[in-house]
Protein backbone atom coordinates (compact mmCIF):
# COMPACT_ATOMS: atom_id res chain seq x y z
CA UNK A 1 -6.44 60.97 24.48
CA UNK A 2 -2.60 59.80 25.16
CA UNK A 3 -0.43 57.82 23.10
CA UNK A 4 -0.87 55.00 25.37
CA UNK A 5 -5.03 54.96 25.27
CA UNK A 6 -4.63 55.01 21.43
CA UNK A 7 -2.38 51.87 21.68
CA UNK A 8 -4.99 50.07 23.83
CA UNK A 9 -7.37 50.93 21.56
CA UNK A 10 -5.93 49.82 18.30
CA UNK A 11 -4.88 46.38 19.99
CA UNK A 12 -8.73 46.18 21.30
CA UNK A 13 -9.90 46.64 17.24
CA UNK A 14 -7.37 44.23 15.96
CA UNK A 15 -8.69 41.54 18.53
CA UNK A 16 -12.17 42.01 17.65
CA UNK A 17 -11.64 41.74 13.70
CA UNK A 18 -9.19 38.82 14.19
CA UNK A 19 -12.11 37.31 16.43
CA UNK A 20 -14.71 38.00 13.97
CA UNK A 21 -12.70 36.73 11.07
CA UNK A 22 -12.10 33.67 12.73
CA UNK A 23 -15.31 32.82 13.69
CA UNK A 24 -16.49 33.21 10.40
CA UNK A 25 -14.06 30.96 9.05
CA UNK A 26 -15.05 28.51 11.60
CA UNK A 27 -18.86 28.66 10.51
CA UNK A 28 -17.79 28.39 7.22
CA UNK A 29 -16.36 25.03 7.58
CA UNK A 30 -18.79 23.63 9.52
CA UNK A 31 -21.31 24.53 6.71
CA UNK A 32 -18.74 22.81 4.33
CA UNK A 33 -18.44 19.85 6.43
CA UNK A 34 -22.05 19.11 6.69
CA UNK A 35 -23.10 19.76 3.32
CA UNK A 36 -26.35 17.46 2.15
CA UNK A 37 -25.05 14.85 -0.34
CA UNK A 38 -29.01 14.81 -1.38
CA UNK A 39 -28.18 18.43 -2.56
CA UNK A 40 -25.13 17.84 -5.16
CA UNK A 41 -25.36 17.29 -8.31
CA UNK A 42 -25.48 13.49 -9.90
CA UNK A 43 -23.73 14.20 -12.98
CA UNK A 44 -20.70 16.06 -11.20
CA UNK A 45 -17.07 14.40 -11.52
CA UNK A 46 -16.42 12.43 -8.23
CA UNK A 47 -13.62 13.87 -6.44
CA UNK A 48 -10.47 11.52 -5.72
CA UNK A 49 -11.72 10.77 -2.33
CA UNK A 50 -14.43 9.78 -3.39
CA UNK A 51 -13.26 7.29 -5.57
CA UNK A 52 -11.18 6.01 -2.94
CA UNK A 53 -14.25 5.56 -0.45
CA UNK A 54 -15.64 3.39 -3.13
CA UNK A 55 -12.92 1.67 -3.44
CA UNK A 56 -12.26 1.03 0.55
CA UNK A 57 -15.92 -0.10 0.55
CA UNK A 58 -15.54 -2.84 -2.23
CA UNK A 59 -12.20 -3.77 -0.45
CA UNK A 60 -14.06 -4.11 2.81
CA UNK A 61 -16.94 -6.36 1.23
CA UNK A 62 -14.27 -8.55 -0.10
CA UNK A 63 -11.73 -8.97 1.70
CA UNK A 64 -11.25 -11.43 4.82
CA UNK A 65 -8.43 -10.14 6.58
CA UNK A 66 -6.87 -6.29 7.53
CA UNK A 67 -4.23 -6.85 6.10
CA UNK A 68 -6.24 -7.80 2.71
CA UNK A 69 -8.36 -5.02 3.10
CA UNK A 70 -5.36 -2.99 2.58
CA UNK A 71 -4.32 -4.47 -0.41
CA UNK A 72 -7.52 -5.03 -2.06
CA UNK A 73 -8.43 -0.80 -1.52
CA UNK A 74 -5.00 0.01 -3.12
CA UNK A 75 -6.09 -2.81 -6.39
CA UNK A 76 -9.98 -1.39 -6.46
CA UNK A 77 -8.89 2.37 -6.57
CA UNK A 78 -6.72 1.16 -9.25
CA UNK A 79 -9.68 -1.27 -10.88
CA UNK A 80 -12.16 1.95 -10.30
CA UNK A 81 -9.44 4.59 -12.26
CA UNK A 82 -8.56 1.95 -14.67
CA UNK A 83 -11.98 1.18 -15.86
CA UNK A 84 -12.97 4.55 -16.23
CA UNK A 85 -10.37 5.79 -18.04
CA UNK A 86 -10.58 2.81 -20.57
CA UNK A 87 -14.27 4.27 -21.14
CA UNK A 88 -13.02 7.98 -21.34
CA UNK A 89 -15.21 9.24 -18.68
CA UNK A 90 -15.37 10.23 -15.02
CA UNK A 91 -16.87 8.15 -12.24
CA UNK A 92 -19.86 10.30 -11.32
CA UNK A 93 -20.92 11.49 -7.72
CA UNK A 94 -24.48 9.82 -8.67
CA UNK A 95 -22.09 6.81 -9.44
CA UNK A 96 -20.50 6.87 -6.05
CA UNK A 97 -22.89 7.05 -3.97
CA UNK A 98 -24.55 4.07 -5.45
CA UNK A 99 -21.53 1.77 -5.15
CA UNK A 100 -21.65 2.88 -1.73
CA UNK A 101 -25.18 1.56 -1.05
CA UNK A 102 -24.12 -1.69 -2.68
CA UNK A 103 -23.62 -4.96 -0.45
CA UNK A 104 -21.91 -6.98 -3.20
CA UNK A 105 -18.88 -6.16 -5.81
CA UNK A 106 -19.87 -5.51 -9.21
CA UNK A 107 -18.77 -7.69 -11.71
CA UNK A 108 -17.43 -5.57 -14.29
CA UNK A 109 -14.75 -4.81 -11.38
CA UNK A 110 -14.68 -8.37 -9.55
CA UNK A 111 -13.43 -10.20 -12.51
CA UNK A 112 -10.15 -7.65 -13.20
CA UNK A 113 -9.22 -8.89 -9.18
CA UNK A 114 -6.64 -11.48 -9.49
CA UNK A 115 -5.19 -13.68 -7.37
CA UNK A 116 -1.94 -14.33 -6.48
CA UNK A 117 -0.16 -17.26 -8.68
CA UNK A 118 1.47 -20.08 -6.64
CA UNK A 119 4.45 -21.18 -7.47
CA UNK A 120 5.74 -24.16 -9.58
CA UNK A 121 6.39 -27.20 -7.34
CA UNK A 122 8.79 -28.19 -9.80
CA UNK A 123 10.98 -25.60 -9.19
CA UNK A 124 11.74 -26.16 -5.49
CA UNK A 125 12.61 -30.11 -6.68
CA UNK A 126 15.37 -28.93 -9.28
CA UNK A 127 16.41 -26.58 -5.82
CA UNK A 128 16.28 -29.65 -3.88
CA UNK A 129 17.96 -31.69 -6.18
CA UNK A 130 20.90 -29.22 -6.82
CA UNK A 131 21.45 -29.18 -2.87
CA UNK A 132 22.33 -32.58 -2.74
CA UNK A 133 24.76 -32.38 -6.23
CA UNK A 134 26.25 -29.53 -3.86
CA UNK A 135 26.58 -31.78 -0.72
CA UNK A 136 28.08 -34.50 -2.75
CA UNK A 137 30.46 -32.16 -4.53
CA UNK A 138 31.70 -30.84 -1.14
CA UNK A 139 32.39 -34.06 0.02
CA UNK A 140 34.74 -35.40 -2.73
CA UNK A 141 36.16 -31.73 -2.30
CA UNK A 142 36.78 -32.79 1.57
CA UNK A 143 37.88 -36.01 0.89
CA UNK A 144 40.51 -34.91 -1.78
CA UNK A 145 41.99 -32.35 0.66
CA UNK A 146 42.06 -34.94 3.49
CA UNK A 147 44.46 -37.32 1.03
CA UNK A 148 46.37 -34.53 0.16
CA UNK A 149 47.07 -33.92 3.93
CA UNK A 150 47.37 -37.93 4.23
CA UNK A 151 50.34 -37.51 1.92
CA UNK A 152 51.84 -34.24 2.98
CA UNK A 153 51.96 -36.13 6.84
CA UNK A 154 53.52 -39.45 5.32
CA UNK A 155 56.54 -37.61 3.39
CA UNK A 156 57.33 -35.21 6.14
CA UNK A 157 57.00 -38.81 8.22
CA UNK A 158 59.77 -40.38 5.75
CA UNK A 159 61.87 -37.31 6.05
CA UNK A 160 61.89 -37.22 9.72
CA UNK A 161 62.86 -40.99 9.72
CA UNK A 162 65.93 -40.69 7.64
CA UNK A 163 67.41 -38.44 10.23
């Protein structure tokens, strides 16, 4: 056997294991992808995403708009963690999946949404109302610098008519 056969033949063993290795790892997640919900545990601690689904579903049931839906998922996840921690325990995977299945918002969580506040009406008057003590104050400014010119033109006036 030469040196260059043994080459070839190494190369040919290193493909095959890296082949082998990666199918594996391919099978592998595939099983982990499709894992049975059915299968896990009730009482296991939800994972993160999990929470978060529940939370994108609750924003979804409530929320009219996209652009709502985004800000209502980002309140619920914080609703969801908040409420749970407040209890000192975990939202459960048996808990998850049956927020999932619901078609309405709890109320323990609907009544911690809040709405945006609008904004006194009085406010914008007192804003209103200082515009126009502004416009009137710029116009005595105006009209004092307009007599001051008024006076500057009638001496240098006088002057010239003495020459």
């Amino acid at each position: 056997m030469s040196l260059n056969d043994y080459e070839v033949l190494q190369v040919r063993k290193f493909k095959k294991k890296f082949f082998t290795n990666f199918l594996n790892f391919i099978t592998w997640r595939t099983k982990m992808a499709t894992t049975n919900f059915s299968e896990i545990d009730n009482n296991r601690i939800a994972t993160a995403r999990q929470v978060y689904a529940v939370a994108c579903h609750f924003a979804n049931i409530h929320s009219k708009s996209p652009s709502e839906r985004f800000g209502l998922t980002k309140v619920f996840n914080a609703i969801l963690n908040k409420s749970y921690k407040d209890s000192d325990s975990y939202m459960t995977h048996g808990d998850a999946t049956d927020f999932l299945e619901h078609q309405v918002v709890p109320k323990q969580f609907l009544h911690m949404v809040s709405k945006p506040k609008a904004q006194k009406k009085s406010v914008a008057k007192k804003k209103s109302s200082t515009k126009k003590d502004s416009g009137l104050e710029r116009l005595n400014v105006v009209e004092k610098r307009v007599d001051d010119m008024d006076n500057k033109l009638s001496q240098i006036l006088e002057i010239l008519s003495k020459k």
